[in-house]
Protein backbone atom coordinates (compact mmCIF):
# COMPACT_ATOMS: atom_id res chain seq x y z
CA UNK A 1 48.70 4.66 38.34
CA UNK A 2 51.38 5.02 35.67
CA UNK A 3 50.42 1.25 34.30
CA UNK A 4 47.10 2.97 34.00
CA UNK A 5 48.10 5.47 32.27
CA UNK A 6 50.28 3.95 29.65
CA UNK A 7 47.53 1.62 28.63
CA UNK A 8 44.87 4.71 27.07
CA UNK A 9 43.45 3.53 24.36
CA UNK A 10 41.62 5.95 21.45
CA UNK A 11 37.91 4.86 22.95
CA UNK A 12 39.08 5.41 26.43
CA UNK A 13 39.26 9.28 25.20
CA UNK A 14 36.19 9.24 23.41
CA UNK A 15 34.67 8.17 26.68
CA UNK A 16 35.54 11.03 28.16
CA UNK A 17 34.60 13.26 24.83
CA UNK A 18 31.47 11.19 24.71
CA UNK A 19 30.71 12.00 28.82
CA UNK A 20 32.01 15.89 28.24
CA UNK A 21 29.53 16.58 25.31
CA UNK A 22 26.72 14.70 26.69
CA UNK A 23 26.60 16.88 29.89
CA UNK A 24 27.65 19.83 27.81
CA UNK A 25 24.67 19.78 25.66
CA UNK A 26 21.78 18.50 28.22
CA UNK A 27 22.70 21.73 30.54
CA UNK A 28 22.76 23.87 28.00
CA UNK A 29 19.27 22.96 26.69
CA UNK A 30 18.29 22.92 30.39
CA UNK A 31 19.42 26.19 31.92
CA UNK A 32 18.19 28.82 31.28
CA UNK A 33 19.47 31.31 28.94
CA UNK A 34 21.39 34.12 31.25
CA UNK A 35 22.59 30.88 32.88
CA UNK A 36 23.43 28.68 29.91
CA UNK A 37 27.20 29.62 29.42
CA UNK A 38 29.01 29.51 32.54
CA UNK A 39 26.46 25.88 33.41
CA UNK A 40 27.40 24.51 30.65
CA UNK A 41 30.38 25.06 30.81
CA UNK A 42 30.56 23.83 34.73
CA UNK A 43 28.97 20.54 33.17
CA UNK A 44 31.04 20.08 30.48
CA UNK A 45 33.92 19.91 33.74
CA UNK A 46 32.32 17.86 35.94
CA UNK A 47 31.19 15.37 32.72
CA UNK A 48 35.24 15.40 31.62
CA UNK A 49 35.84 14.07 35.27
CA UNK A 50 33.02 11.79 34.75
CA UNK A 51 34.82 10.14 31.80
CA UNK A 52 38.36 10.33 33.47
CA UNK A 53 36.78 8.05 36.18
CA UNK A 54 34.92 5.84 33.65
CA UNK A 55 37.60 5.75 31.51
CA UNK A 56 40.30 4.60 34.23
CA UNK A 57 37.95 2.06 35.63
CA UNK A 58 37.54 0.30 31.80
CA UNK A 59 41.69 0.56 31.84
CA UNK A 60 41.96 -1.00 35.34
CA UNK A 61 39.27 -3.51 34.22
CA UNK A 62 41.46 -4.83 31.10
CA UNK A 63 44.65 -5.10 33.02
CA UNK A 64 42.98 -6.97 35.78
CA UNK A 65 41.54 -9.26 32.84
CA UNK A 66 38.08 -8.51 33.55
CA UNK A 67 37.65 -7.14 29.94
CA UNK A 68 39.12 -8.09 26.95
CA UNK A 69 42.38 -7.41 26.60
CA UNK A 70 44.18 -8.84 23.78
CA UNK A 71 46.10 -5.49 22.91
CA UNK A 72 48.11 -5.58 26.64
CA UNK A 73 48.45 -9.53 26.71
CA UNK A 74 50.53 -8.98 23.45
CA UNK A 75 52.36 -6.03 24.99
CA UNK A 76 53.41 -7.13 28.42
CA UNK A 77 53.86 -10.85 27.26
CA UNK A 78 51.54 -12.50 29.58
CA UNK A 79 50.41 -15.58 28.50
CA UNK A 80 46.81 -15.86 26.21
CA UNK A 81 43.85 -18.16 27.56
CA UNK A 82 44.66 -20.62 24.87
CA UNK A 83 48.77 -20.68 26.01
CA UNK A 84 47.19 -21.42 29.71
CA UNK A 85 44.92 -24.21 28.25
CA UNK A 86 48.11 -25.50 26.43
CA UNK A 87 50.14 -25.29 29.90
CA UNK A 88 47.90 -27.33 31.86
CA UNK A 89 46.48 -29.81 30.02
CA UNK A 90 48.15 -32.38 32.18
CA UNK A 91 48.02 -30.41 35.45
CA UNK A 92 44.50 -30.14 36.57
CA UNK A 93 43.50 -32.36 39.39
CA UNK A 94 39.89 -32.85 40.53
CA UNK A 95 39.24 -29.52 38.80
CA UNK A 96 41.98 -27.85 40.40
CA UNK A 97 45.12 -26.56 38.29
CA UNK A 98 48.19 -27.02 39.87
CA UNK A 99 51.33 -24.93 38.64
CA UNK A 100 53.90 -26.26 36.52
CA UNK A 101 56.79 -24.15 35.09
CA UNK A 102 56.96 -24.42 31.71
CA UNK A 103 59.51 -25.93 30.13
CA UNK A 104 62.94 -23.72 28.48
CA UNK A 105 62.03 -24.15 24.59
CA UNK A 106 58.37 -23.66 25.81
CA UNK A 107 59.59 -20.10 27.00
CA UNK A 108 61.65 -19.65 24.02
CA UNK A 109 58.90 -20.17 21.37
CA UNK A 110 56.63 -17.30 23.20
C-alpha cells in the first residue's frame, strides 16, 4: 500500500475532486430541500471514497504496467519497452524471449 501511495499523481486527486463534486451536486439538485444539506453532504462522502477507490485502482494499474507509466519507469529505474526491445533482440526463440543478463557497461549506461 505505501508503493501506492507514493506514486499520487495531481489527476489521481482530481479524480477524487472530480467523483466528490459530481455526487455533491446531483444530490443536492435531487433531494429535496429540508433534506438537501446533510444528503449532500453524505454524497459528497461516499463520492470522495468513490474516487479514493478509482483513484488507487489507476495507481495500481500504472505500476503493474497496465497504463502508461513513463513517470515511475524513470523513477524506480525499470527498464523502458524500447531498453527491452534493445535487450532481446538476439534472444527470442520461436517467439519466445528467453532471459539474458545484460551485460556490465550495458548496466552502467542506464
Amino acid at each position: 500500500y505505501g508503493m501506492v501511495m507514493s506514486n499520487i499523481r495531481f489527476s489521481d486527486v482530481l479524480t477524487v475532486a472530480a467523483f466528490s463534486s459530481v455526487a455533491f451536486v446531483t444530490m443536492w439538485f435531487g433531494a429535496r430541500k429540508s433534506l438537501r444539506k446533510t444528503l449532500s453532504r453524505d454524497m459528497a462522502f461516499t463520492g470522495a471514497l468513490a474516487g479514493v477507490l478509482y483513484a488507487d485502482l489507476s495507481i495500481s494499474q500504472r505500476l503493474m504496467g497496465l497504463l502508461p507509466n513513463e513517470q515511475e519507469v524513470k523513477r524506480y529505474g525499470f527498464y523502458t519497452a524500447e531498453e527491452l526491445e534493445e535487450f532481446a533482440k538476439d534472444d527470442i526463440v520461436n517467439g519466445v524471449l528467453i532471459g539474458r543478463v545484460p551485460k556490465e557497461k550495458e548496466w552502467k549506461s542506464l
